[in-house]
C-alpha atoms as a PDB file:
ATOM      1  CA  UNK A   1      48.589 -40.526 111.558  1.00  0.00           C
ATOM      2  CA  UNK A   2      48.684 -44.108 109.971  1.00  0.00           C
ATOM      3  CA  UNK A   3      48.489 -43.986 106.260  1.00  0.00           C
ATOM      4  CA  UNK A   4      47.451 -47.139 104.085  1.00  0.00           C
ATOM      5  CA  UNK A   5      48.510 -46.684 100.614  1.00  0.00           C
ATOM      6  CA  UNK A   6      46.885 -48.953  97.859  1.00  0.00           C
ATOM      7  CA  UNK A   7      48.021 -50.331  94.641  1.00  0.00           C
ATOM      8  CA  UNK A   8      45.769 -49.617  91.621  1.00  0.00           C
ATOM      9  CA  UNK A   9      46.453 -51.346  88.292  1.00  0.00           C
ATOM     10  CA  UNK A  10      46.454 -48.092  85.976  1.00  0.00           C
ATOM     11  CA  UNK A  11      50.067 -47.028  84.647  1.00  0.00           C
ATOM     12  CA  UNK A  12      50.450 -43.262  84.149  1.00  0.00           C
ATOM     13  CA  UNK A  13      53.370 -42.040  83.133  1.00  0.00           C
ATOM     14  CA  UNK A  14      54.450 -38.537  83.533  1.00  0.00           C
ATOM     15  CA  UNK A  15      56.595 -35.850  85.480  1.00  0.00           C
ATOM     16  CA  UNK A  16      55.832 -34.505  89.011  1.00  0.00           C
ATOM     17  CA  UNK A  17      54.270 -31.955  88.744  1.00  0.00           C
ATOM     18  CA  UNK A  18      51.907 -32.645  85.399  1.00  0.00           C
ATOM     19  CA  UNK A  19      48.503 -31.234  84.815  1.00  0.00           C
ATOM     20  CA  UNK A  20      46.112 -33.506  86.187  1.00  0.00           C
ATOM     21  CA  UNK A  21      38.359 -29.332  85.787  1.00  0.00           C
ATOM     22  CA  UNK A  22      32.228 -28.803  88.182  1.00  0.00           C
ATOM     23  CA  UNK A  23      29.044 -30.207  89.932  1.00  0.00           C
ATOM     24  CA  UNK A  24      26.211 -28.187  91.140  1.00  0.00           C
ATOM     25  CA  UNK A  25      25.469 -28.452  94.673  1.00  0.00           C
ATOM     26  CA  UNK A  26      24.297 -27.278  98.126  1.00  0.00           C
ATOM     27  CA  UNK A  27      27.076 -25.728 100.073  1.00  0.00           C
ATOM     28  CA  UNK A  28      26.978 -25.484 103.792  1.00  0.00           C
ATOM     29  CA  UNK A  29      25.583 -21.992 105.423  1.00  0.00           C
ATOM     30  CA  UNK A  30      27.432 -20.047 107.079  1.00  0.00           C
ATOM     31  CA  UNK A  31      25.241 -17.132 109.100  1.00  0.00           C
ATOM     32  CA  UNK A  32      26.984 -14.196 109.864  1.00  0.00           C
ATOM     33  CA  UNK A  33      25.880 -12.916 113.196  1.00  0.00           C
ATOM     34  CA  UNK A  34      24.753  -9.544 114.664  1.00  0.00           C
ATOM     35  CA  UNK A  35      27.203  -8.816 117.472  1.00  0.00           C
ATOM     36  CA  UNK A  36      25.040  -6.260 118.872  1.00  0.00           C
ATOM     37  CA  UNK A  37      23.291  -9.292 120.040  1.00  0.00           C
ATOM     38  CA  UNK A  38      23.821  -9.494 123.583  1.00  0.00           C
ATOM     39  CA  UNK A  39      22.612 -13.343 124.300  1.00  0.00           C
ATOM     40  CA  UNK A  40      25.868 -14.222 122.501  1.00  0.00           C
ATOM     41  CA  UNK A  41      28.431 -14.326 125.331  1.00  0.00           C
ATOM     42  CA  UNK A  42      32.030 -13.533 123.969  1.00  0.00           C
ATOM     43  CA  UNK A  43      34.170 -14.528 126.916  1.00  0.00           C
ATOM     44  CA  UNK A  44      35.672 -18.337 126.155  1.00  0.00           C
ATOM     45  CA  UNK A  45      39.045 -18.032 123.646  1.00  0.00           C
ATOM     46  CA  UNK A  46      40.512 -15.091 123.353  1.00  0.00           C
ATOM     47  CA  UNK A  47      43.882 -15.020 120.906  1.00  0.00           C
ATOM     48  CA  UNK A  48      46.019 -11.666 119.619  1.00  0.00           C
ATOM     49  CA  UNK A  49      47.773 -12.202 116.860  1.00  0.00           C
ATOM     50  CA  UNK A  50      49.566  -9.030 115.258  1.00  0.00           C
ATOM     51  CA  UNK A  51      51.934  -8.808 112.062  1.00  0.00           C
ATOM     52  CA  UNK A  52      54.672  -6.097 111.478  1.00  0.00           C
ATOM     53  CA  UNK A  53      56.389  -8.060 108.679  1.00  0.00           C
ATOM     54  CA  UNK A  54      55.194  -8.730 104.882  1.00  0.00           C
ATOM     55  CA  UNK A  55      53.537 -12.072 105.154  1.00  0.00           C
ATOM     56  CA  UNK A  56      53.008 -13.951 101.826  1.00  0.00           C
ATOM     57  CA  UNK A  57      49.399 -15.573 100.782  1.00  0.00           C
ATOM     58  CA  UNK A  58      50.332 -18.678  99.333  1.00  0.00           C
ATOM     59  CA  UNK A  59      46.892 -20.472  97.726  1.00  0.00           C
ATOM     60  CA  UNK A  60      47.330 -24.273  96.822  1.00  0.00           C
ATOM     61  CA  UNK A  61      44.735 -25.054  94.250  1.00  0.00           C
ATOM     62  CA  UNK A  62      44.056 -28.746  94.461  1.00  0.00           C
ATOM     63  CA  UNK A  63      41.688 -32.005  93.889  1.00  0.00           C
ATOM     64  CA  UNK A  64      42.022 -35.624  95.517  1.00  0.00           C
ATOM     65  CA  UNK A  65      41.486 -36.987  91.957  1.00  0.00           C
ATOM     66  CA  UNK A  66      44.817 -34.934  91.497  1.00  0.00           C
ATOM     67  CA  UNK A  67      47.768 -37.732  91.277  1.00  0.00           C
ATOM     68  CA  UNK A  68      50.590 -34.956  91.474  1.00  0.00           C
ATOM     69  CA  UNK A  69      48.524 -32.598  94.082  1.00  0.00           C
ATOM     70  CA  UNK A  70      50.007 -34.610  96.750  1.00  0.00           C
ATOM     71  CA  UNK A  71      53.764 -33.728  96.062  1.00  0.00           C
ATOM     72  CA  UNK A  72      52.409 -30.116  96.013  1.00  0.00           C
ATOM     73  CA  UNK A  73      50.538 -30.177  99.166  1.00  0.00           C
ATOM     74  CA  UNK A  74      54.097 -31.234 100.482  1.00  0.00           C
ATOM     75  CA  UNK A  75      55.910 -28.383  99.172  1.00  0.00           C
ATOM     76  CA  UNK A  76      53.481 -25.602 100.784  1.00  0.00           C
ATOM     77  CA  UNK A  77      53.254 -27.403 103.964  1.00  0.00           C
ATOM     78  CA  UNK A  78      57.227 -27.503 103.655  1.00  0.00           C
ATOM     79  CA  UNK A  79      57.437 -23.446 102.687  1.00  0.00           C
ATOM     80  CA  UNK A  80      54.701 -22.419 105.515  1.00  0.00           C
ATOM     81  CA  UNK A  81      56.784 -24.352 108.131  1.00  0.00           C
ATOM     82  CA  UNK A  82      59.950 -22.998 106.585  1.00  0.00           C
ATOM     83  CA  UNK A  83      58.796 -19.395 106.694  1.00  0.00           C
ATOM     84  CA  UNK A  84      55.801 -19.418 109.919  1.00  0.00           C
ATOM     85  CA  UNK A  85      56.361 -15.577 110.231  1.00  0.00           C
ATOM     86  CA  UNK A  86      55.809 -15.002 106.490  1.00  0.00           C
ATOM     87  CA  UNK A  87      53.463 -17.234 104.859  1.00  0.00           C
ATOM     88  CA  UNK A  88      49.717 -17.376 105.098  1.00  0.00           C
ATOM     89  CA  UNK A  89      48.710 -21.289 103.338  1.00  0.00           C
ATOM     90  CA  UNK A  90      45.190 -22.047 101.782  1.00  0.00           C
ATOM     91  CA  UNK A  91      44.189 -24.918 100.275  1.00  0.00           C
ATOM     92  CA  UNK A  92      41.523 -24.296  97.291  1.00  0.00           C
ATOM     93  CA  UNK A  93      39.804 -27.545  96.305  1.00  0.00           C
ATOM     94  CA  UNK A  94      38.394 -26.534  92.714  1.00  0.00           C
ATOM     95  CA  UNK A  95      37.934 -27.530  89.743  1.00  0.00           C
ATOM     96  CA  UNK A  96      37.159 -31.345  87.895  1.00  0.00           C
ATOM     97  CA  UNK A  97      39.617 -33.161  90.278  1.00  0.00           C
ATOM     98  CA  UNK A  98      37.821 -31.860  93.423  1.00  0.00           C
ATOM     99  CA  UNK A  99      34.641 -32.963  92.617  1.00  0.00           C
ATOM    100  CA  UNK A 100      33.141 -35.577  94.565  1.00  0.00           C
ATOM    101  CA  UNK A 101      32.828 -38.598  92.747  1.00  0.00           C
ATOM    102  CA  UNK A 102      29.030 -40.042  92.775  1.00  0.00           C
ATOM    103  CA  UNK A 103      30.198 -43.527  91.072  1.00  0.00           C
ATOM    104  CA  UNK A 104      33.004 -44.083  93.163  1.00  0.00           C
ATOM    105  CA  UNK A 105      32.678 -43.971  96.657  1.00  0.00           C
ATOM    106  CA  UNK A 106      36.253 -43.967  97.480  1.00  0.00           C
ATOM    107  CA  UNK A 107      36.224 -39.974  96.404  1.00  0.00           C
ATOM    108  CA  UNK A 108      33.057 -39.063  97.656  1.00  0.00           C
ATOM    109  CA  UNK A 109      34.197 -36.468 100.188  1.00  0.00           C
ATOM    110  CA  UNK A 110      33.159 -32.679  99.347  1.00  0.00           C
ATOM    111  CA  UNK A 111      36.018 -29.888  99.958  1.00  0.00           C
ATOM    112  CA  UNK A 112      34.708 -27.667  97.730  1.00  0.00           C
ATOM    113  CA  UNK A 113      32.964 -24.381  98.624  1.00  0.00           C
ATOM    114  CA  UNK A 114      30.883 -21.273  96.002  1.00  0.00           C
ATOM    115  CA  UNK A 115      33.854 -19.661  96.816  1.00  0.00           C
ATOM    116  CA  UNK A 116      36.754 -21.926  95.654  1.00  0.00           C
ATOM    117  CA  UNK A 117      34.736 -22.423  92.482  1.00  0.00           C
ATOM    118  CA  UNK A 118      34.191 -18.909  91.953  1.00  0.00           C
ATOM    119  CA  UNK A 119      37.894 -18.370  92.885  1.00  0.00           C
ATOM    120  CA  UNK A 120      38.966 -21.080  89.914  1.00  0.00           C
ATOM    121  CA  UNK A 121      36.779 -19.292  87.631  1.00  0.00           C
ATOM    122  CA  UNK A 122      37.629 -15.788  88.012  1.00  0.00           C
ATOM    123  CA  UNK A 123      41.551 -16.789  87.912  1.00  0.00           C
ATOM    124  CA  UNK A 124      41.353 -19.898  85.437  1.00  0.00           C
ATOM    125  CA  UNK A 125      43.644 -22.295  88.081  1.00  0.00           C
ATOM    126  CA  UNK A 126      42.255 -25.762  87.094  1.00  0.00           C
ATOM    127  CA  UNK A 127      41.977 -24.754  83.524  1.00  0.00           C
ATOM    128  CA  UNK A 128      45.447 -24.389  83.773  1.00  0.00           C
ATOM    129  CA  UNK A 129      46.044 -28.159  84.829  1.00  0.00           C
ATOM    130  CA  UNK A 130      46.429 -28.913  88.686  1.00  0.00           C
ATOM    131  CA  UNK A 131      48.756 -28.884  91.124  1.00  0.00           C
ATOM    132  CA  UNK A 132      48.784 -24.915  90.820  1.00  0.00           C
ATOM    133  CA  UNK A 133      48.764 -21.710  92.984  1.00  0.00           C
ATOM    134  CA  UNK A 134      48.981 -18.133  92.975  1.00  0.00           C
ATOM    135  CA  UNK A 135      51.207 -15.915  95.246  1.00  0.00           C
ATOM    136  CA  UNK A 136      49.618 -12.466  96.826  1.00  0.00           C
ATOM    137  CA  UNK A 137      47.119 -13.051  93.816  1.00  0.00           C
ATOM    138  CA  UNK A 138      49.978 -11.661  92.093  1.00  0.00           C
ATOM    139  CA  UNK A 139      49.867 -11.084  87.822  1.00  0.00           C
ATOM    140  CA  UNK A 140      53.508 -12.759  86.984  1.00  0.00           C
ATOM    141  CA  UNK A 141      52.125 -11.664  83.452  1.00  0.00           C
ATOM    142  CA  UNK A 142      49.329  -9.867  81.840  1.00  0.00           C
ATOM    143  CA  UNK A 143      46.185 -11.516  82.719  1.00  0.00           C
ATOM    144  CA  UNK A 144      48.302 -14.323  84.401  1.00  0.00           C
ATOM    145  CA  UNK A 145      48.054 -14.844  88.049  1.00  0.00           C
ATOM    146  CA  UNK A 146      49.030 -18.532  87.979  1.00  0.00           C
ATOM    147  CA  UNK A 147      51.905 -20.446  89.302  1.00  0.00           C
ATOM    148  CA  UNK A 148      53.235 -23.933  88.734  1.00  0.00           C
ATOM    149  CA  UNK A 149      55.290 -25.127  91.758  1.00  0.00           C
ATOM    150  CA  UNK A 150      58.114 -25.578  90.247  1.00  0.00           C
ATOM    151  CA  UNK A 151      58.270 -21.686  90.732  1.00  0.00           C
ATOM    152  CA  UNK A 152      56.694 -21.609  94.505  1.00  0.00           C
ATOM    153  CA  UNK A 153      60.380 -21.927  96.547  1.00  0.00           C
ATOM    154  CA  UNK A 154      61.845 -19.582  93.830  1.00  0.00           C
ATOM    155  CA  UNK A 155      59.071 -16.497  94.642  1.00  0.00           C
ATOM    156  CA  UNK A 156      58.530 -17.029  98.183  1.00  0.00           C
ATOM    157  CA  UNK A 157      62.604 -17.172  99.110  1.00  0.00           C
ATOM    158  CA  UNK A 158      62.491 -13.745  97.181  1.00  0.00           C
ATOM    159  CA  UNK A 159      59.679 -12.161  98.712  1.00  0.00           C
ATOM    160  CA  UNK A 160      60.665 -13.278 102.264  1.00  0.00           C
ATOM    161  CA  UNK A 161      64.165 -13.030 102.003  1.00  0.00           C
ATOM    162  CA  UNK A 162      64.013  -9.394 100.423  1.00  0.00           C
ATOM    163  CA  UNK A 163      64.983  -6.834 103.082  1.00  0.00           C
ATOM    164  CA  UNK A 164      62.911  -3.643 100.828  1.00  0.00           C
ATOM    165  CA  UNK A 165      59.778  -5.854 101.604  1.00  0.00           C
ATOM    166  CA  UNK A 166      58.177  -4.122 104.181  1.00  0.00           C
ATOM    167  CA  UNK A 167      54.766  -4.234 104.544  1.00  0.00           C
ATOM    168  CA  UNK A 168      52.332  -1.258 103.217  1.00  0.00           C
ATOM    169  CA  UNK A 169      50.044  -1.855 106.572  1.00  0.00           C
ATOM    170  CA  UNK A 170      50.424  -3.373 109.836  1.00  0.00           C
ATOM    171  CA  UNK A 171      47.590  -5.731 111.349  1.00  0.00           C
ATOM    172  CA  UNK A 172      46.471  -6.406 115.271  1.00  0.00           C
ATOM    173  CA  UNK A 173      43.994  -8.869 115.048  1.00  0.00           C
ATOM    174  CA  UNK A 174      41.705 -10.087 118.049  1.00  0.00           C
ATOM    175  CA  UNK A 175      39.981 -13.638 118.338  1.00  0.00           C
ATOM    176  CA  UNK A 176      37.405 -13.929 120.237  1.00  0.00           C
ATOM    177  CA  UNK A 177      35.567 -17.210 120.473  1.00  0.00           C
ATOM    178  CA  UNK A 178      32.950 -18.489 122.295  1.00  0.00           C
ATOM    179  CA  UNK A 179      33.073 -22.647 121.967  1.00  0.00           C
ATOM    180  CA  UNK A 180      29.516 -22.712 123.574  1.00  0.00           C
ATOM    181  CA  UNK A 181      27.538 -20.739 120.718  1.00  0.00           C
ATOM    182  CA  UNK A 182      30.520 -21.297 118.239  1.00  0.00           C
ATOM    183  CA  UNK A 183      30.403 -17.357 117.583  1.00  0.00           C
ATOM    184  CA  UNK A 184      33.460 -16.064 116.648  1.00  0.00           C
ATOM    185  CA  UNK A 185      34.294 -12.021 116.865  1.00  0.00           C
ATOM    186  CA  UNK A 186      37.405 -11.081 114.362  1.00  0.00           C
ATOM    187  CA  UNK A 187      38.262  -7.075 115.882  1.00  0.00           C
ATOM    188  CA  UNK A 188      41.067  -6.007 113.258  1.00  0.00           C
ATOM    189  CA  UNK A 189      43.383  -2.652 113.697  1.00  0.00           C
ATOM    190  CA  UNK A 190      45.089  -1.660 110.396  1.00  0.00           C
ATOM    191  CA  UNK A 191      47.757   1.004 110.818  1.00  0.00           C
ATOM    192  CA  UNK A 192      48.719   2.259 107.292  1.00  0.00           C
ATOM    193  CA  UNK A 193      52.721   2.353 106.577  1.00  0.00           C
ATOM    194  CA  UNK A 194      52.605   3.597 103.205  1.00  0.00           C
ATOM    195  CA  UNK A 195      50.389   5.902 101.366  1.00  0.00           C
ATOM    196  CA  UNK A 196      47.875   3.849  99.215  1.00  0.00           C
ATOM    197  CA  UNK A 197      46.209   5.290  96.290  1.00  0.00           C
ATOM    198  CA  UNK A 198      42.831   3.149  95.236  1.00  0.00           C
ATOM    199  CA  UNK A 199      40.268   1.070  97.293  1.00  0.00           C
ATOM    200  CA  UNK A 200      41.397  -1.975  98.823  1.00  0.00           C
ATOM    201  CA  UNK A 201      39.233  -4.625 100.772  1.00  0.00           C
ATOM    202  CA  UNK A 202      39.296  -6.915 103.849  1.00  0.00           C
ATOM    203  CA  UNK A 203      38.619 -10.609 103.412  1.00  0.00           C
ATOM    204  CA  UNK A 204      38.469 -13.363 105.950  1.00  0.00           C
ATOM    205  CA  UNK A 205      39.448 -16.731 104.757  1.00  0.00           C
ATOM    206  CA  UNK A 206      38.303 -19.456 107.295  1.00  0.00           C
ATOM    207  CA  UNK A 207      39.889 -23.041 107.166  1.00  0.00           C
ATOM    208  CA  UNK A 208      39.990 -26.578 108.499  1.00  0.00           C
ATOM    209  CA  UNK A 209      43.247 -28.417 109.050  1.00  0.00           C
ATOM    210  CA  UNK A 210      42.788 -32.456 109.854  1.00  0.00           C
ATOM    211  CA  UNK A 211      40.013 -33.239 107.358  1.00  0.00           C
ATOM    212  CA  UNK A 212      40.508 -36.964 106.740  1.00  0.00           C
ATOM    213  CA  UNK A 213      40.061 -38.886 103.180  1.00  0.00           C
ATOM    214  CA  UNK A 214      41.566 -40.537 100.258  1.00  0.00           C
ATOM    215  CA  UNK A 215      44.107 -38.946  98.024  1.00  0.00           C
ATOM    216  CA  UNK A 216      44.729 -39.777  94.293  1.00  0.00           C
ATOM    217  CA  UNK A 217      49.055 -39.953  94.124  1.00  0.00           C
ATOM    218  CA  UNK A 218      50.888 -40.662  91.015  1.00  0.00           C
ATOM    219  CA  UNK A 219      54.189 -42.245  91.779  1.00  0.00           C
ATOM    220  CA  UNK A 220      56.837 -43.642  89.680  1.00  0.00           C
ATOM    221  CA  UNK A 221      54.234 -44.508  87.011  1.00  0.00           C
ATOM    222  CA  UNK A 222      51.700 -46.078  89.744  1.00  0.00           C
ATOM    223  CA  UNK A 223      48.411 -44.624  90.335  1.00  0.00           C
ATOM    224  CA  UNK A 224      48.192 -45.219  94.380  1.00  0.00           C
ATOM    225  CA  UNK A 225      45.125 -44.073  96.735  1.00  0.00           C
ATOM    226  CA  UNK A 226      46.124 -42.972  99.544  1.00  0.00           C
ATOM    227  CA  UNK A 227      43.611 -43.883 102.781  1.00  0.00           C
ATOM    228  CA  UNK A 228      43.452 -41.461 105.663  1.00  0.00           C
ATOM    229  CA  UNK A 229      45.289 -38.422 103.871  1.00  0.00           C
ATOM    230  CA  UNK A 230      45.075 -35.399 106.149  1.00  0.00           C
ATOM    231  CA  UNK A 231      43.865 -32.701 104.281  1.00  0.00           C
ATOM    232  CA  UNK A 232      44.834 -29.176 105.833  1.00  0.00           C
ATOM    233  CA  UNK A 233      44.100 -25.844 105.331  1.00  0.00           C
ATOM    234  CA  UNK A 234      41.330 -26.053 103.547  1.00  0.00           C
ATOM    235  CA  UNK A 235      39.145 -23.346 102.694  1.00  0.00           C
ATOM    236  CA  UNK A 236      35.722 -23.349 104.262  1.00  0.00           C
ATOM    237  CA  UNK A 237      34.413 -19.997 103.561  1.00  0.00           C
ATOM    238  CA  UNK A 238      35.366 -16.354 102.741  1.00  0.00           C
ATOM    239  CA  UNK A 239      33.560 -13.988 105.196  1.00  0.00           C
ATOM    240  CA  UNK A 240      31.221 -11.633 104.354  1.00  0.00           C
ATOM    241  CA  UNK A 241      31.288 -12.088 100.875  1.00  0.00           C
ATOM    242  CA  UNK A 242      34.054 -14.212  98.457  1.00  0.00           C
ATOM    243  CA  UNK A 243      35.528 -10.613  97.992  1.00  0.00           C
ATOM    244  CA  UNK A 244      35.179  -9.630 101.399  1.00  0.00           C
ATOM    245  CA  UNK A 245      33.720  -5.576 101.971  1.00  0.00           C
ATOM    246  CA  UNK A 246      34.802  -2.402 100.764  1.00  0.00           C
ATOM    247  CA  UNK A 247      37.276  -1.185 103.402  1.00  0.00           C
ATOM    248  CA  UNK A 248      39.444   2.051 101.993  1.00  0.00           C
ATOM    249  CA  UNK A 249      37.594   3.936  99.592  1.00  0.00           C
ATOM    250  CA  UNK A 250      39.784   6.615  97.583  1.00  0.00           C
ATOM    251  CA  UNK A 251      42.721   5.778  99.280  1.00  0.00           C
ATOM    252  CA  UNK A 252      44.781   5.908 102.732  1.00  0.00           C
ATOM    253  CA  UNK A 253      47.172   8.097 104.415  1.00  0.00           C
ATOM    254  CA  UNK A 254      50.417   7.164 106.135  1.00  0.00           C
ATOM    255  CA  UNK A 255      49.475   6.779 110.225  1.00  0.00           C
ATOM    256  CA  UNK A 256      46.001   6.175 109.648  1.00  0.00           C
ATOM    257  CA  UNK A 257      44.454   3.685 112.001  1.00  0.00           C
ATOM    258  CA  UNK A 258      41.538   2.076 110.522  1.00  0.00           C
ATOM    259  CA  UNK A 259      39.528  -0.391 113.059  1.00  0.00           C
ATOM    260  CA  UNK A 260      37.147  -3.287 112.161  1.00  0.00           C
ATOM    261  CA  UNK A 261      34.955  -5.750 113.366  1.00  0.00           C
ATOM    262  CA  UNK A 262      32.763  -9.070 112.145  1.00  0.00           C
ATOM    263  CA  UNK A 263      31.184 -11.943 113.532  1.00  0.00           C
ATOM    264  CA  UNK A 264      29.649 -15.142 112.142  1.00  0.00           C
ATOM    265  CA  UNK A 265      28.875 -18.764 113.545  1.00  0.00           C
ATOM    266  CA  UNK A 266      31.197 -21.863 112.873  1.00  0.00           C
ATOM    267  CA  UNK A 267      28.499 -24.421 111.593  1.00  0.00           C
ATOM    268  CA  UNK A 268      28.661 -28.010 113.225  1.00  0.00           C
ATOM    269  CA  UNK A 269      29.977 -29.263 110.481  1.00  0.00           C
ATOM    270  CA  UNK A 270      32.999 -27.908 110.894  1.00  0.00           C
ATOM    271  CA  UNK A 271      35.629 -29.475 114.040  1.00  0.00           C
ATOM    272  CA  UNK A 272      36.273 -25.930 115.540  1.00  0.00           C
ATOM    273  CA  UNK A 273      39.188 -27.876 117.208  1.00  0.00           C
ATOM    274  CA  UNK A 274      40.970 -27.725 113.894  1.00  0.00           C
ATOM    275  CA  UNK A 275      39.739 -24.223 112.165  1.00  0.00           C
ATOM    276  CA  UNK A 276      41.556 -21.251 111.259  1.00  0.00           C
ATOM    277  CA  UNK A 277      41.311 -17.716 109.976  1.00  0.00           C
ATOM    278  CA  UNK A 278      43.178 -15.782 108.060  1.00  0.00           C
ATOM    279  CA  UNK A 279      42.702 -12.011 107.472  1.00  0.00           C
ATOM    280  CA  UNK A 280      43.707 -10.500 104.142  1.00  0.00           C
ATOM    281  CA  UNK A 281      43.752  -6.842 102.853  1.00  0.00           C
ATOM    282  CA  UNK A 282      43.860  -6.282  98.682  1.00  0.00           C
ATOM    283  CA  UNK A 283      43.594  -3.945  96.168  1.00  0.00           C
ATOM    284  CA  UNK A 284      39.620  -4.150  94.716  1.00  0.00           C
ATOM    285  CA  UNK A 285      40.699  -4.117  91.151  1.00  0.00           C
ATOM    286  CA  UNK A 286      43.977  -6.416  90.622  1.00  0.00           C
ATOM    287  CA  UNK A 287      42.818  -8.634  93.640  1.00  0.00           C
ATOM    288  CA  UNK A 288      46.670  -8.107  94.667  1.00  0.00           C
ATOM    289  CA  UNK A 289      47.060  -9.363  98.472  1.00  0.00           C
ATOM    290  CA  UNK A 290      48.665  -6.655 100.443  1.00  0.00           C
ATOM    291  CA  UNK A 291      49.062  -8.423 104.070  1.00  0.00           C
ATOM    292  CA  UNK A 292      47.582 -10.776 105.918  1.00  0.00           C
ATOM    293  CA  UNK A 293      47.107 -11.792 109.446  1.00  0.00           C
ATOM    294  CA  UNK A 294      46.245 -15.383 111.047  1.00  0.00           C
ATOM    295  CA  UNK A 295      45.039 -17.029 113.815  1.00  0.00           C
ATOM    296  CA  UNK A 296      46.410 -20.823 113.273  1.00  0.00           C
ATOM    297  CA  UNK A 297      43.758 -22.426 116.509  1.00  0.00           C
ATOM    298  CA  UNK A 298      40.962 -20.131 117.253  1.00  0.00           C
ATOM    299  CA  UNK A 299      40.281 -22.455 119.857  1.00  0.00           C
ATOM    300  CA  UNK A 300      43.571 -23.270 121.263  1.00  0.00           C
ATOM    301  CA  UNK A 301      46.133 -19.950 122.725  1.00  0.00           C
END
């Protein structure tokens, strides 16, 4: 990919990873479909993907009027190729940096979604001053679930390195994609390794790698745009709802199998060459991230 970097006259000074906050606006549909329909022919791309390990979700909260977002982007890409086994990587765009920009044409481009926003205001990321992230959804302290970069390496080596880590349910997850209609079936097995004691939920995060735009970067007291950034894993929507469903009610017993199924359309808008899913279970009432599961390509084996 052939980046063109341009000089603007602006001097910021700063460290790197500084603090770089909303428009109204119609957000893409995204129709969740009945799959008792039978027209809908569920035979083109079909991908298992099944996790027996802990795997971490790692959410990069981010804006391309962000100067220091880029140097974070870096580091997650860096820790999800570091740890492929472990690490689930979404990119929120939230927040006054992410907005498009209606006077300046050079940050036009739209990555944000209802969810992202409601995301940002429920946790209080961009408030916080982007680059940012959370881990799991974890609270690192009360009412906290925020993390500056500077601690990602530090949490993740811990959490994927730690041998008591096992995970409290397994997932088997089936893809099945149809590029014709663009339906997608997600058929999830959870076999429960732990007791759990409350009510938990299943979410699926869909998102779009390859995105092409410019990027606000901050560099050695520079303010440079870079043309053609590839912006990747980006959230496009949270499926069925931006807390997912009610999955375990009142709690789960060791051995139990739990089975689930959804389906929705990928709209047009979206390259289907480059989308991904990720499924996540968490506790309703801290929002904690239990495990995950991901298809990387629901297109490509």
């Amino acid at each position: 990919m052939k980046t063109k970097i341009f000089l603007l006259t602006a001097f910021i000074g700063g460290l790197f990873f500084i603090s770089c906050d909303k428009i109204d606006q119609p957000y893409p549909q995204v129709n969740v479909v009945d799959t008792s329909n039978t027209n809908v022919n569920f035979n083109d791309t079909v991908l298992v993907s099944n996790n027996n390990v802990k795997r971490i979700l790692l959410e990069d909260y981010t804006g391309h009027e962000c100067g220091n977002c880029p140097q974070a982007a870096e580091l997650a890409e860096q820790l999800y190729t570091s740890y492929p086994n472990h690490i689930s990587l979404l990119a929120v765009h939230a927040g006054h940096f992410a907005e498009p920009d209606a006077f300046n044409p050079l940050f036009a481009l739209d990555l944000t979604t209802e969810d992202g926003d409601l995301y940002d205001n429920e946790f209080g990321n961009s408030a916080k001053g982007n680059p940012n992230g959370m881990i799991n959804r974890t609270q690192y302290a009360v009412g906290n679930y925020v993390v500056k970069p500077a601690q990602w390496t530090t949490i993740i080596d811990s959490l994927a390195g730690s041998s008591s880590n096992s995970p409290s349910i397994s997932f088997d997850l089936t893809s099945i994609y149809n590029t014709e209609s663009r339906v997608i079936r997600l058929l999830s097995t959870l076999t429960i390794n732990k007791d759990l004691p409350t009510n938990y939920n299943l979410i699926s995060f869909f998102y779009e790698s390859g995105i092409l735009g410019n990027h606000k970067k901050y560099d050695g007291g520079q303010t440079l745009i870079l043309e053609n950034y590839e912006f990747n894993h980006v959230l496009r929507k949270a499926i069925p709802t931006s807390w997912g469903k009610d999955l375990i009610t009142g709690g789960a017993s060791i051995n139990e199998v739990i089975e689930d199924e959804i389906a929705f359309t990928i709209p047009e808008t979206w390259s289907d060459d480059n989308v991904g899913v990720i499924l996540c279970l968490f506790e309703r009432t801290t929002k904690e991230v239990l495990q995950t599961v991901e298809v990387k390509h629901i297109k490509k084996p």
